[in-house]
N, C-alpha and C. Protein backbone atom coordinates (compact mmCIF):
# COMPACT_ATOMS: atom_id res chain seq x y z
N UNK A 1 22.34 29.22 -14.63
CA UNK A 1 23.31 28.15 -14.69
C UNK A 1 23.90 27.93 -13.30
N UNK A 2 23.77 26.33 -13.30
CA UNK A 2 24.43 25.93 -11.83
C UNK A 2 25.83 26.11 -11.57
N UNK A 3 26.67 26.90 -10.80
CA UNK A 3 28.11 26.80 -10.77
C UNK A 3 28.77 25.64 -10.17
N UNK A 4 29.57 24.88 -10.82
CA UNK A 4 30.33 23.52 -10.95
C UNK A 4 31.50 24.14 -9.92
N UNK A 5 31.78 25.34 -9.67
CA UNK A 5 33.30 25.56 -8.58
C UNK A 5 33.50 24.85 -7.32
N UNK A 6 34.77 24.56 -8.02
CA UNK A 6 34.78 23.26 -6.71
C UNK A 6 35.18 23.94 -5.20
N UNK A 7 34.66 23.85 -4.01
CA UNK A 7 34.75 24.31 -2.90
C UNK A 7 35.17 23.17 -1.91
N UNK A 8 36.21 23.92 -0.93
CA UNK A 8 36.86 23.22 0.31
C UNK A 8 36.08 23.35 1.54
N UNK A 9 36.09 22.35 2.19
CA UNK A 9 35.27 22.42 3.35
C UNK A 9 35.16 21.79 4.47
N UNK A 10 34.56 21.68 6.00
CA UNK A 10 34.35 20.98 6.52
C UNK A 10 33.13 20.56 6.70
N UNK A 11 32.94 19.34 6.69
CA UNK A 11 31.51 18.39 7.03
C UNK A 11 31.73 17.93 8.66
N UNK A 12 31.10 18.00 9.85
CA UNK A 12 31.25 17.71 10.93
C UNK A 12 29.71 16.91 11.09
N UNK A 13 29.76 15.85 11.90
CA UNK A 13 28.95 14.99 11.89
C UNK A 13 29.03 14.69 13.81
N UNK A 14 27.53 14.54 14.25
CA UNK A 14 27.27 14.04 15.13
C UNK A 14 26.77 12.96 15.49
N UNK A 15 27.36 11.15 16.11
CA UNK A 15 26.33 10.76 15.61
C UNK A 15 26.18 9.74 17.06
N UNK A 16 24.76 9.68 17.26
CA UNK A 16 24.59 9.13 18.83
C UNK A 16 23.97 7.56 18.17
N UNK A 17 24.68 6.64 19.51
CA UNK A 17 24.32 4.86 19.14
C UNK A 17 25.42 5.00 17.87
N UNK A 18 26.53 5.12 17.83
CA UNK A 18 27.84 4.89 17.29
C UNK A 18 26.74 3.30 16.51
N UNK A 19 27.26 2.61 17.26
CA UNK A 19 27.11 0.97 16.76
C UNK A 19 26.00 0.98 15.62
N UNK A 20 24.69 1.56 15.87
CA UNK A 20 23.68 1.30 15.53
C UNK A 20 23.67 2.00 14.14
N UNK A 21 24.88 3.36 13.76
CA UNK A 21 24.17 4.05 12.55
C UNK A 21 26.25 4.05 11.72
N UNK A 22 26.61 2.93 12.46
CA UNK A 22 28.19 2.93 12.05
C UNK A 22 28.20 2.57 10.18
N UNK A 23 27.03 1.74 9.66
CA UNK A 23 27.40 0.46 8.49
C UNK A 23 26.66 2.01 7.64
N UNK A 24 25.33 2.59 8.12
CA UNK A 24 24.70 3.75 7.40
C UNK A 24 26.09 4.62 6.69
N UNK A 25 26.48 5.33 7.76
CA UNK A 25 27.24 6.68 7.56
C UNK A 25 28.29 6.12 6.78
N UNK A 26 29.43 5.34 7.20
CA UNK A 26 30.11 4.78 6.34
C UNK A 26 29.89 4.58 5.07
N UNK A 27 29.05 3.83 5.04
CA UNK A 27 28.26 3.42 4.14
C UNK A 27 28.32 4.68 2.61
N UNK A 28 27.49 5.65 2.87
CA UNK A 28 27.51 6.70 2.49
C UNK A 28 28.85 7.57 2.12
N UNK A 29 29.50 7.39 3.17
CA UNK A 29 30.77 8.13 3.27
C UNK A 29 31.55 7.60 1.82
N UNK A 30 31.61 6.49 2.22
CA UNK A 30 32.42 5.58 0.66
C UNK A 30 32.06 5.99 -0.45
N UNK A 31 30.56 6.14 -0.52
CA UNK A 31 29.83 6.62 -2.13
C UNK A 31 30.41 7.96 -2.15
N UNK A 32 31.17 8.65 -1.77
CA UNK A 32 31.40 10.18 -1.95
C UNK A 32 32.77 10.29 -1.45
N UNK A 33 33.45 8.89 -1.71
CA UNK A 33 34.97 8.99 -1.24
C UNK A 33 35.97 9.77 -2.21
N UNK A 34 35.08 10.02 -3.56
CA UNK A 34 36.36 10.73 -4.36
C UNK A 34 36.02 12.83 -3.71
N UNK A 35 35.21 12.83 -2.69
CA UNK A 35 35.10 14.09 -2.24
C UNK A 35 36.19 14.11 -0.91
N UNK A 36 35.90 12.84 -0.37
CA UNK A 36 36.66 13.47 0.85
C UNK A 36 38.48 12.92 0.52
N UNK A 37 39.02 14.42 1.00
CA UNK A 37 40.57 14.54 1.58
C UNK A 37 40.71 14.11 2.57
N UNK A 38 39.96 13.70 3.53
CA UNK A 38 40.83 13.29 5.19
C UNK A 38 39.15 13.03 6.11
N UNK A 39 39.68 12.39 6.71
CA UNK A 39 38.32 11.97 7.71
C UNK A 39 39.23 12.09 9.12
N UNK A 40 38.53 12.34 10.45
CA UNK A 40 39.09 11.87 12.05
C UNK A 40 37.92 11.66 12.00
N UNK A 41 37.81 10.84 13.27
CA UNK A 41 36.87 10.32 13.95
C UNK A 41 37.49 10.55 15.56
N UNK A 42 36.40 10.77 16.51
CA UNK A 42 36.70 10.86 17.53
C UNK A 42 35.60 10.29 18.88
N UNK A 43 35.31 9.36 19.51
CA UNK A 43 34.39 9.16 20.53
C UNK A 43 34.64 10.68 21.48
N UNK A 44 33.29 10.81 21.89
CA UNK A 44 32.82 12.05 23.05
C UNK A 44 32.39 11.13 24.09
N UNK A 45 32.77 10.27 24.85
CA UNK A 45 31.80 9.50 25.43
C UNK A 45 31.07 10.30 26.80
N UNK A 46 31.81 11.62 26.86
CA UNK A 46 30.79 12.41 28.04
C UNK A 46 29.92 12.96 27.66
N UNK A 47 29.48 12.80 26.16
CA UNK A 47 28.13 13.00 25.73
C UNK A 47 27.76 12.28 24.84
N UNK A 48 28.22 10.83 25.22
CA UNK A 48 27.25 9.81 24.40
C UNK A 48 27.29 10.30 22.68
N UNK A 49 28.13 10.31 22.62
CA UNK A 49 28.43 10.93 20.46
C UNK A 49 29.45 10.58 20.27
N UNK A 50 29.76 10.16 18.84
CA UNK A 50 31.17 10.04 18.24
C UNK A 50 30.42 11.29 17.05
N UNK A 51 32.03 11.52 17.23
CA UNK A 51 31.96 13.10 16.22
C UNK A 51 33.00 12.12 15.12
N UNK A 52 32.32 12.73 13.99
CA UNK A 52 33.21 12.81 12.59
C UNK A 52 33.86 14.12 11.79
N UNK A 53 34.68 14.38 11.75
CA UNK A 53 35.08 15.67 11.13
C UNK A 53 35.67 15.09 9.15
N UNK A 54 34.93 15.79 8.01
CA UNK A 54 35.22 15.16 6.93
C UNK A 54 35.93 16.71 6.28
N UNK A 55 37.57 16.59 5.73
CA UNK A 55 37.55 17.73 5.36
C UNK A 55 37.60 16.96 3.60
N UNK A 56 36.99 18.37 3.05
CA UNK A 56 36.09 17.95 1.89
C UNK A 56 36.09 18.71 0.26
N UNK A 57 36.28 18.25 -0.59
CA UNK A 57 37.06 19.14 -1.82
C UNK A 57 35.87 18.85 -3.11
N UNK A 58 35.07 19.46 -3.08
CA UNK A 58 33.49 19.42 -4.32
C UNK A 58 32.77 20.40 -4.71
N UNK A 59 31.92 20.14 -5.92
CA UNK A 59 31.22 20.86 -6.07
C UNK A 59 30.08 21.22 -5.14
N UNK A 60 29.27 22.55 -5.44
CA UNK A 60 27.84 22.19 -4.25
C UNK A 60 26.85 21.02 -4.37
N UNK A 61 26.45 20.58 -5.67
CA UNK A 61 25.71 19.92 -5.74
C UNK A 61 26.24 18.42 -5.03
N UNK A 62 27.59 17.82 -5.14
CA UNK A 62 27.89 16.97 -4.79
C UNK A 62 27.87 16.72 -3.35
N UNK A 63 28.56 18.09 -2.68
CA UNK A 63 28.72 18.03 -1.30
C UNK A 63 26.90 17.57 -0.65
N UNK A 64 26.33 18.83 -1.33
CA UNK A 64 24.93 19.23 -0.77
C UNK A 64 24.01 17.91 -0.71
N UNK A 65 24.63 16.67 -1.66
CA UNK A 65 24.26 15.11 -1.98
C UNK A 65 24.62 14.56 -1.08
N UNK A 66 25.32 14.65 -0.54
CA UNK A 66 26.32 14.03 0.59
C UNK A 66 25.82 14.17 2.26
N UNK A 67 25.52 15.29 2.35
CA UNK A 67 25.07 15.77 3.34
C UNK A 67 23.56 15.51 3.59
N UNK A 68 22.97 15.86 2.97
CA UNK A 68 21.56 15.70 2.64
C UNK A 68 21.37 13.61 3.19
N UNK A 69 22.37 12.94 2.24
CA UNK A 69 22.19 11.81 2.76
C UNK A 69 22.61 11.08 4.11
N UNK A 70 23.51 11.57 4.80
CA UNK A 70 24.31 11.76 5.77
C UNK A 70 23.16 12.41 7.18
N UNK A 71 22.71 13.78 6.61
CA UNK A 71 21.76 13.76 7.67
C UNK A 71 20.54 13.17 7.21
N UNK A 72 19.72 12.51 6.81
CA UNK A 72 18.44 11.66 7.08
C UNK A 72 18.70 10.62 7.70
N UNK A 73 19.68 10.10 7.96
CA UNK A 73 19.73 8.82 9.48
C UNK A 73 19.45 9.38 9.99
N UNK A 74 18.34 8.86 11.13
CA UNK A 74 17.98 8.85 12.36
C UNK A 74 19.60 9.25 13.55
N UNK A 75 19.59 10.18 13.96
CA UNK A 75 20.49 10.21 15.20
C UNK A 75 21.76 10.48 14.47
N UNK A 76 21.97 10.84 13.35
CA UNK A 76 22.86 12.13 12.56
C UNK A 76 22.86 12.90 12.80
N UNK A 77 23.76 14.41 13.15
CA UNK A 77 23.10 15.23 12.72
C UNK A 77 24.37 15.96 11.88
N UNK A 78 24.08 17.00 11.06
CA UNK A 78 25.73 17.76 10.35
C UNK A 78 25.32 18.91 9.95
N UNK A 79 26.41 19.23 10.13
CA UNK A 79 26.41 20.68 9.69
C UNK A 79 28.02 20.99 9.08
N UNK A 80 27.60 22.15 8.05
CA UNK A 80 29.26 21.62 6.79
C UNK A 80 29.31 23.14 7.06
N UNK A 81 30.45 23.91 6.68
CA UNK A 81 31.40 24.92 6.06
C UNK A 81 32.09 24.49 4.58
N UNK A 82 31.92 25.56 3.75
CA UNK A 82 32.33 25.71 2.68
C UNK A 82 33.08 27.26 2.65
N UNK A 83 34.14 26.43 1.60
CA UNK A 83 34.91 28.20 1.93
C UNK A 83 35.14 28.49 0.19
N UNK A 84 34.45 30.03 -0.41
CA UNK A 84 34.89 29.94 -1.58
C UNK A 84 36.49 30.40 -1.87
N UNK A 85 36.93 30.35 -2.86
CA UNK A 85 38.60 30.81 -3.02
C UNK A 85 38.00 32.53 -3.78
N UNK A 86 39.07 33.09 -3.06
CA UNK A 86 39.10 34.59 -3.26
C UNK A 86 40.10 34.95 -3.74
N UNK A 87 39.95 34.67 -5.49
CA UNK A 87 40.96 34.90 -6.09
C UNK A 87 42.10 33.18 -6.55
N UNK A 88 43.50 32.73 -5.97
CA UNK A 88 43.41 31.61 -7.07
C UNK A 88 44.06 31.33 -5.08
N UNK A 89 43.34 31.40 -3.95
CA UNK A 89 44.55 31.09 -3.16
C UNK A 89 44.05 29.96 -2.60
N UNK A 90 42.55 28.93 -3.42
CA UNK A 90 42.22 28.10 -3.23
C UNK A 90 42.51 27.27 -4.59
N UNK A 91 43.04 27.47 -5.37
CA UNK A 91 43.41 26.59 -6.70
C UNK A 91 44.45 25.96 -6.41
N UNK A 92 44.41 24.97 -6.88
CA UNK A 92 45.70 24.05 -7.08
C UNK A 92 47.26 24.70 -7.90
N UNK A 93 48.25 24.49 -7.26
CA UNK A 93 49.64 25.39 -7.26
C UNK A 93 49.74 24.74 -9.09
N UNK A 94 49.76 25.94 -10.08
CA UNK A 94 50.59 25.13 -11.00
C UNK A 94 52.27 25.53 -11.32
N UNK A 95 52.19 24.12 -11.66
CA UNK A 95 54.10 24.06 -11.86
C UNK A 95 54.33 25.25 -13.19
N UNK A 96 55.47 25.47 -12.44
CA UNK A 96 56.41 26.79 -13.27
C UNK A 96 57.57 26.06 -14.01
């Protein structure tokens, strides 16, 4: 059985010709907007890249969907962190 636990994370994205792969990634990004908590974006222009940093709240299969589509553009590239919760200090606070 596949485990559904939802995991926090970062998705960091590299992506060179900004202009050319902007409508793609976006694109994508939106279809998986109920995953992401927060996006920056940042131009590198001393190395020709705009970096994306996605911090990110899903299951694996969803994230691993995400990513997977994210890197097959041409001139993508990503690499994610997932952090599991150890114990409840990644669960949501419940009210007392």
């Amino acid at each position: 059985m596949v485990s559904q636990e939802k995991r926090i994370g970062v998705v960091a994205l590299a992506i060179h010709d900004r202009q050319a792969r902007a409508a793609s990634v976006n694109s994508i990004i939106s279809q998986y907007a109920d995953l992401v908590v927060g996006r920056m974006g940042v131009p590198y222009r001393e190395r020709g890249l705009s970096i994306i940093a996605l911090l990110v709240d899903g299951n694996t299969d969803a994230l691993g969907a995400m990513t997977g589509k994210l890197g097959n553009i041409p001139g993508v590239k990503v690499r994610s962190v997932l952090l599991t919760a150890a114990g409840r200090e990644l669960s949501p606070k419940e009210d007392s």
